[in-house]
Protein backbone atom coordinates (compact mmCIF):
# COMPACT_ATOMS: atom_id res chain seq x y z
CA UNK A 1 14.94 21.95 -26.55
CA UNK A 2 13.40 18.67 -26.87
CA UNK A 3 14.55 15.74 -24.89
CA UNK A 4 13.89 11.86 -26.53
CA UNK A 5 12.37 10.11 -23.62
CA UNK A 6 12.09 5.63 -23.95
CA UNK A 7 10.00 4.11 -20.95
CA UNK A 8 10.57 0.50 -21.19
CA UNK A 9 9.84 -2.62 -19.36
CA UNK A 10 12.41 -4.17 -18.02
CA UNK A 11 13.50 -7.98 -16.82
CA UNK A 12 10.43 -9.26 -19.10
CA UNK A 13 10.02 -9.97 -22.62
CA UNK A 14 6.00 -8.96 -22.75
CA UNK A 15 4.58 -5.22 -21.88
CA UNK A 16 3.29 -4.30 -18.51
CA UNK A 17 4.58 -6.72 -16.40
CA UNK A 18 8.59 -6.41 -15.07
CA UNK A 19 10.10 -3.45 -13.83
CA UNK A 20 9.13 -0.26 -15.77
CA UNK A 21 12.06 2.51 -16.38
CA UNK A 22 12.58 5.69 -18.08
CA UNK A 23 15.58 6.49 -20.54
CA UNK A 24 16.14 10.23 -20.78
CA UNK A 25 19.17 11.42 -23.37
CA UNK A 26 20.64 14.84 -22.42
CA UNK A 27 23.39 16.71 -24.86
CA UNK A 28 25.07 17.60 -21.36
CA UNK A 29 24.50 16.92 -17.63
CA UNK A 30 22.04 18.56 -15.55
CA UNK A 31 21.27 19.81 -12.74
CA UNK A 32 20.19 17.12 -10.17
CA UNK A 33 17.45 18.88 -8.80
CA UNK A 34 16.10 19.09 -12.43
CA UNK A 35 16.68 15.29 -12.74
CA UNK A 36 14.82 14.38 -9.68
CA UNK A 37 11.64 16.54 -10.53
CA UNK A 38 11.74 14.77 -14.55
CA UNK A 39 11.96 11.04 -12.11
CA UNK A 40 9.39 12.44 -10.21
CA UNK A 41 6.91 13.36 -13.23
CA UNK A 42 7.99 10.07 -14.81
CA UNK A 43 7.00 8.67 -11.51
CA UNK A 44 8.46 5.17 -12.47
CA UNK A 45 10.89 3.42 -10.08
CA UNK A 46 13.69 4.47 -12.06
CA UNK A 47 14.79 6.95 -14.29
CA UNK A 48 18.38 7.20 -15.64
CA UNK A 49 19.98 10.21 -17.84
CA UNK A 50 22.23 9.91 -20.06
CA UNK A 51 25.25 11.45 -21.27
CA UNK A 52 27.42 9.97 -24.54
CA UNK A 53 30.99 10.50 -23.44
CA UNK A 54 34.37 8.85 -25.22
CA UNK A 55 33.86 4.93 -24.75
CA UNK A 56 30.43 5.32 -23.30
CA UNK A 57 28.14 7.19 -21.54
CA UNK A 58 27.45 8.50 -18.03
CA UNK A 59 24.57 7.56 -16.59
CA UNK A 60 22.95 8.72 -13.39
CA UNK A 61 19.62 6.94 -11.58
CA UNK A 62 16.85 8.04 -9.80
CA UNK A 63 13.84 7.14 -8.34
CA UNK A 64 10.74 9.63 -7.89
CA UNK A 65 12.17 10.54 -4.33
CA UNK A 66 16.40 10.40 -4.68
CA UNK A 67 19.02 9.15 -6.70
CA UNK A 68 20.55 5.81 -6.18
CA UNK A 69 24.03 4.53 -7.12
CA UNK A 70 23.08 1.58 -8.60
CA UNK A 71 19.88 0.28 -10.41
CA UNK A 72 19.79 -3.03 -12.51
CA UNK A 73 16.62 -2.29 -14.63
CA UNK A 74 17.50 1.22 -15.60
CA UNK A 75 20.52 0.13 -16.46
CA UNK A 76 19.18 -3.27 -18.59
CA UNK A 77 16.50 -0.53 -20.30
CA UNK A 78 19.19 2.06 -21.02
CA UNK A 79 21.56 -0.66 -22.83
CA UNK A 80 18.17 -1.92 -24.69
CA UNK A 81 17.15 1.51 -26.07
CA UNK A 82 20.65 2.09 -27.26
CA UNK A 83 20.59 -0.94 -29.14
CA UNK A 84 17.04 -0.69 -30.58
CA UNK A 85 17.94 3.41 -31.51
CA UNK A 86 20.75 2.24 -33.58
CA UNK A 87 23.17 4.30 -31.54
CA UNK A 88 25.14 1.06 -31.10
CA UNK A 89 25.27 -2.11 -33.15
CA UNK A 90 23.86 -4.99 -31.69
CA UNK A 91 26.98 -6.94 -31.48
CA UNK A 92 28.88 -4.00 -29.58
CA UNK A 93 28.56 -3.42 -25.96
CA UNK A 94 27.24 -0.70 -24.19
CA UNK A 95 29.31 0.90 -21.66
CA UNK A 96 27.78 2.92 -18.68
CA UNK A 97 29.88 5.03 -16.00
CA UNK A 98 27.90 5.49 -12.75
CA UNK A 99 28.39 6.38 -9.26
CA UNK A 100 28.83 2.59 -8.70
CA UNK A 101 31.59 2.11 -11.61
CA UNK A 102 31.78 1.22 -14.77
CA UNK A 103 28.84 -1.14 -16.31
CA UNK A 104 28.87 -3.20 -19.19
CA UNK A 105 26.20 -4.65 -21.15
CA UNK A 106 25.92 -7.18 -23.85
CA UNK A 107 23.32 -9.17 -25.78
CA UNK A 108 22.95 -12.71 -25.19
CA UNK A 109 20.20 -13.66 -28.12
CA UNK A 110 17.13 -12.02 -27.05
CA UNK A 111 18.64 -11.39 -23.27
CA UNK A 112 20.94 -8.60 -21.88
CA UNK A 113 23.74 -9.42 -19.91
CA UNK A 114 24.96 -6.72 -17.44
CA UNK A 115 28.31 -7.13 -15.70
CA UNK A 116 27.71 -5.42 -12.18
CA UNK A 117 29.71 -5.57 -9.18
CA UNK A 118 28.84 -8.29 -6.45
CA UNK A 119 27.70 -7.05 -3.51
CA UNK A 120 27.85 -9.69 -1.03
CA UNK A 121 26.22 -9.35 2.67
CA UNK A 122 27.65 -10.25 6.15
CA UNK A 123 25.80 -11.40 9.22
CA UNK A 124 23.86 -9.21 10.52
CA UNK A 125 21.58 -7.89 14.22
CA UNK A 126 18.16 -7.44 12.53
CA UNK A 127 16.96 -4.48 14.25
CA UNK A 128 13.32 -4.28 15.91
CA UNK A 129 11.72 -2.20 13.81
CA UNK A 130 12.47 -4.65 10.49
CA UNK A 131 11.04 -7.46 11.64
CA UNK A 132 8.31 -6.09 12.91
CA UNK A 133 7.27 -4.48 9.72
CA UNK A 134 7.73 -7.16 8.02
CA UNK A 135 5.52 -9.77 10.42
CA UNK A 136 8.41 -12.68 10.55
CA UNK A 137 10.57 -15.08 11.71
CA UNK A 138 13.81 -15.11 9.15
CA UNK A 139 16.24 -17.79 9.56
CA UNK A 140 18.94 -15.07 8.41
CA UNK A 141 19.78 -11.91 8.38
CA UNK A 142 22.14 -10.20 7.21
CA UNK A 143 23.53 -6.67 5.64
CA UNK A 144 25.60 -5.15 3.07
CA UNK A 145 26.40 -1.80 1.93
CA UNK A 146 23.06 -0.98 0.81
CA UNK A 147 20.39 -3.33 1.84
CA UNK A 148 19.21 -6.09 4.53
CA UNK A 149 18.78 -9.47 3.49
CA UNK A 150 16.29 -11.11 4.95
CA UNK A 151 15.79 -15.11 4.46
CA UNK A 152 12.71 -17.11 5.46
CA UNK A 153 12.14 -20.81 5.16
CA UNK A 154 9.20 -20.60 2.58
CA UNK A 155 8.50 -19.46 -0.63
CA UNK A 156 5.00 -18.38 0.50
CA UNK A 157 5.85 -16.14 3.00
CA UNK A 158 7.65 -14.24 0.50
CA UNK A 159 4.86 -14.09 -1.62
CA UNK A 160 2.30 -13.43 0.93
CA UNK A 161 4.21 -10.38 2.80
CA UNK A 162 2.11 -7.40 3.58
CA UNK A 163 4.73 -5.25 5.23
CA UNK A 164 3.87 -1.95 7.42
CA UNK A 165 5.35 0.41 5.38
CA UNK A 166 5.85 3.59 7.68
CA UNK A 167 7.45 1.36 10.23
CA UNK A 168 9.49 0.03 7.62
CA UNK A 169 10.69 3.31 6.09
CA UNK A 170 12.25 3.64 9.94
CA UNK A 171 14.88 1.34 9.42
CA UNK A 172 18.60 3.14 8.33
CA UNK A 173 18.88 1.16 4.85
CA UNK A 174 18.00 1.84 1.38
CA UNK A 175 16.00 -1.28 0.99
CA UNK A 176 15.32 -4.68 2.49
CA UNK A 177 15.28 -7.98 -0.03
CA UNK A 178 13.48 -10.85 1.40
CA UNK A 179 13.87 -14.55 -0.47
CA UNK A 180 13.40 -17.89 -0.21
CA UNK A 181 14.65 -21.19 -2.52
CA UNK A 182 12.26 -21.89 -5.05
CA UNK A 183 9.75 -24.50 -4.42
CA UNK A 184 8.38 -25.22 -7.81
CA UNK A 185 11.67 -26.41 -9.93
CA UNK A 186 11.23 -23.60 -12.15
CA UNK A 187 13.17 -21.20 -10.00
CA UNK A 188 16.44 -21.38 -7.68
CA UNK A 189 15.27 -18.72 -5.84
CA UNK A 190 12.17 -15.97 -5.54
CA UNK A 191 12.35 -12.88 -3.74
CA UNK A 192 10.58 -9.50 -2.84
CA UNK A 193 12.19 -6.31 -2.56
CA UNK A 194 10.80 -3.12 -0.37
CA UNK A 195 12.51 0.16 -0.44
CA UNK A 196 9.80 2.96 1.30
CA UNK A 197 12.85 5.29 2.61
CA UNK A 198 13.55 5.48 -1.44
CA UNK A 199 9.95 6.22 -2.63
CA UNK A 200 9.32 2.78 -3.86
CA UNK A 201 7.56 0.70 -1.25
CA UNK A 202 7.61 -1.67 -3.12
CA UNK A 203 10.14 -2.44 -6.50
CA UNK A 204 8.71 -4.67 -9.01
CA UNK A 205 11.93 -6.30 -10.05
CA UNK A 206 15.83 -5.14 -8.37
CA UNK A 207 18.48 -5.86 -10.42
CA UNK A 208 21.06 -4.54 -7.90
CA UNK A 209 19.82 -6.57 -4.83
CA UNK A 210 20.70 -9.97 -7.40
CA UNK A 211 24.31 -8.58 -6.78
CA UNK A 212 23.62 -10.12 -3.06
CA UNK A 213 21.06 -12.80 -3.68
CA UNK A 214 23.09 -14.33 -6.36
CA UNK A 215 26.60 -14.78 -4.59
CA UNK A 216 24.57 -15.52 -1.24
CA UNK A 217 22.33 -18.49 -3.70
CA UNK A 218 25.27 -19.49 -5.13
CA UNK A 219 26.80 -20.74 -1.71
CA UNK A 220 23.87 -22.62 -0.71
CA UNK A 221 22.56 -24.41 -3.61
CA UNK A 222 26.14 -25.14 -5.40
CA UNK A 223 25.32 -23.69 -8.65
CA UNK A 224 26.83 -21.50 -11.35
CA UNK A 225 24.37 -20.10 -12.92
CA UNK A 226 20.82 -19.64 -11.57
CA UNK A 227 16.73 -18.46 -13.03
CA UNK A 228 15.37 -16.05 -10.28
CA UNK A 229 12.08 -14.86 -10.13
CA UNK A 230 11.27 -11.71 -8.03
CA UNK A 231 7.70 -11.79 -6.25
CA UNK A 232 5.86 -8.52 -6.74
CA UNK A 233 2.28 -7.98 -8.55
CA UNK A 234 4.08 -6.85 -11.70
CA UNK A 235 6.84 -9.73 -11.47
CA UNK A 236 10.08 -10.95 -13.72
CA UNK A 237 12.55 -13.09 -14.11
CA UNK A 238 16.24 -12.67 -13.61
CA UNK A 239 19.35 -15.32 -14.76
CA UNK A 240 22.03 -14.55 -12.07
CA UNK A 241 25.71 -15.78 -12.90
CA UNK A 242 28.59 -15.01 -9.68
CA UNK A 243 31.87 -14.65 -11.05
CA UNK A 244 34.11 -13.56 -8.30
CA UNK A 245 33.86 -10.05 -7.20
CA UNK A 246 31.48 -9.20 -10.39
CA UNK A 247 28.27 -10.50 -10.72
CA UNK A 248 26.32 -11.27 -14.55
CA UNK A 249 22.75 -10.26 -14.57
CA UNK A 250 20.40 -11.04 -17.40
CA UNK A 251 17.34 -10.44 -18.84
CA UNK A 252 15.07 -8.82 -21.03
CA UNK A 253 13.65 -5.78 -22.02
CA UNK A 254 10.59 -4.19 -24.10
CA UNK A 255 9.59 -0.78 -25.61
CA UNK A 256 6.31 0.84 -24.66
CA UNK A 257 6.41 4.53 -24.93
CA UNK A 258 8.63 6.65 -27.21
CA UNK A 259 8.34 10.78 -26.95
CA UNK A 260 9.51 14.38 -26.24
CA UNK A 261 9.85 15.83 -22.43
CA UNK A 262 9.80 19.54 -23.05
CA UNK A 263 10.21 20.47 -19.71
């Protein structure tokens, strides 16, 4: 049986730049070894699957190595092709139910809002290998339950990282964000974000690790609602809104490749 497949760039309104994704719909769940092989052939840095259930629809994520819990851009795509497939009406919202919780997404104009759960981080030892990887001095560092943050004093550094890789993928964590304030006026804040152990050395644009930047932003600069621009060759840009233990992500999506998988 044929599978629809959507690949869509995410967290940018023009193709080929942002963070590209793959929406699978399955009648039922699969196996997970049969998921990771299809995010493996897709061989973007996400993948979700899909299942409609009452009120929503499960959703599972994975990159071309391992699932993840949580993924911002698979999650902004997923809510996207829903809407542009007619399966929901623009002005309803699209539920999700992942390993993470339940996800909600709604259209703001021509931007996606996604109600995700903050994940703030807590001081933290950096631990050799992690700064030596990445070549720097941070100002802070710090951890929560999925990533390190790492903070430097310049928005240049972020942009100019060239991290050793293997060295990196020895540190326990799923991925490592590393940000700076913005410089230029246009942004609050620009980051990078590095996840070798995960098969992505390097993400083009992480919703999830906004669930830290933007409550640990918020504190410093005194602002409600903040433009975010993530770093990486491909780039994009993310508006990040705290609001208590939830955090509002937004941004937007486009269409580039509609077909069957038929494996």
């Amino acid at each position: 049986m044929a599978l629809e497949i959507v690949q869509v760039d995410a967290f940018t309104a023009e193709p080929f730049v942002g963070n590209p994704a793959v929406v699978c719909f399955l009648p039922e769940a699969r196996q997970e070894a049969w998921m990771q092989k299809v995010a493996a052939e897709m061989n973007t840095s996400g993948t979700a699957f899909l299942v409609e259930r009452a009120q929503g629809w499960d959703i599972r994520f994975f990159t071309p190595a391992t699932e993840v819990k949580l993924s911002g851009h698979t999650t902004l795509s997923s809510a996207h092709v829903l809407w542009e497939s007619g399966r929901l009406e623009l002005e309803e919202p699209a539920r999700f139910f992942s390993a993470a919780g339940e996800l909600t997404a709604t259209r703001d104009g021509e931007w996606i809002e996604l109600d995700f759960p903050a994940l703030p981080e807590q001081r933290a030892s950096a631990p050799p290998a992690l700064l030596e990887a990445l070549g720097l001095m941070p100002v802070y560092v710090g951890r929560n339950a999925y990533d390190y943050l790492v903070v430097v004093d310049q928005e240049a550094t972020v942009r100019d990282l060239r991290p050793d890789f293997p060295l990196l993928t020895q540190v326990d964590t799923r991925g490592v964000m590393v940000t700076a304030q913005g410089e230029s006026g246009e942004y609050d804040f620009v980051s990078r974000f590095f996840a070798p152990a995960a098969g992505l050395p390097e993400d083009p644009v992480t919703g999830s690790a906004h669930c830290c930047l933007g409550p640990y932003w918020a504190k410093r600069l005194g602002k409600e609602q903040m433009l975010a621009r993530q770093l990486s060759a491909r780039g994009g840009a993310i508006r990040v809104r705290p609001e208590g233990e939830r955090v509002v992500l937004a941004g937007q999506a486009v269409t580039v490749l509609r077909g069957e998988l038929l494996g």
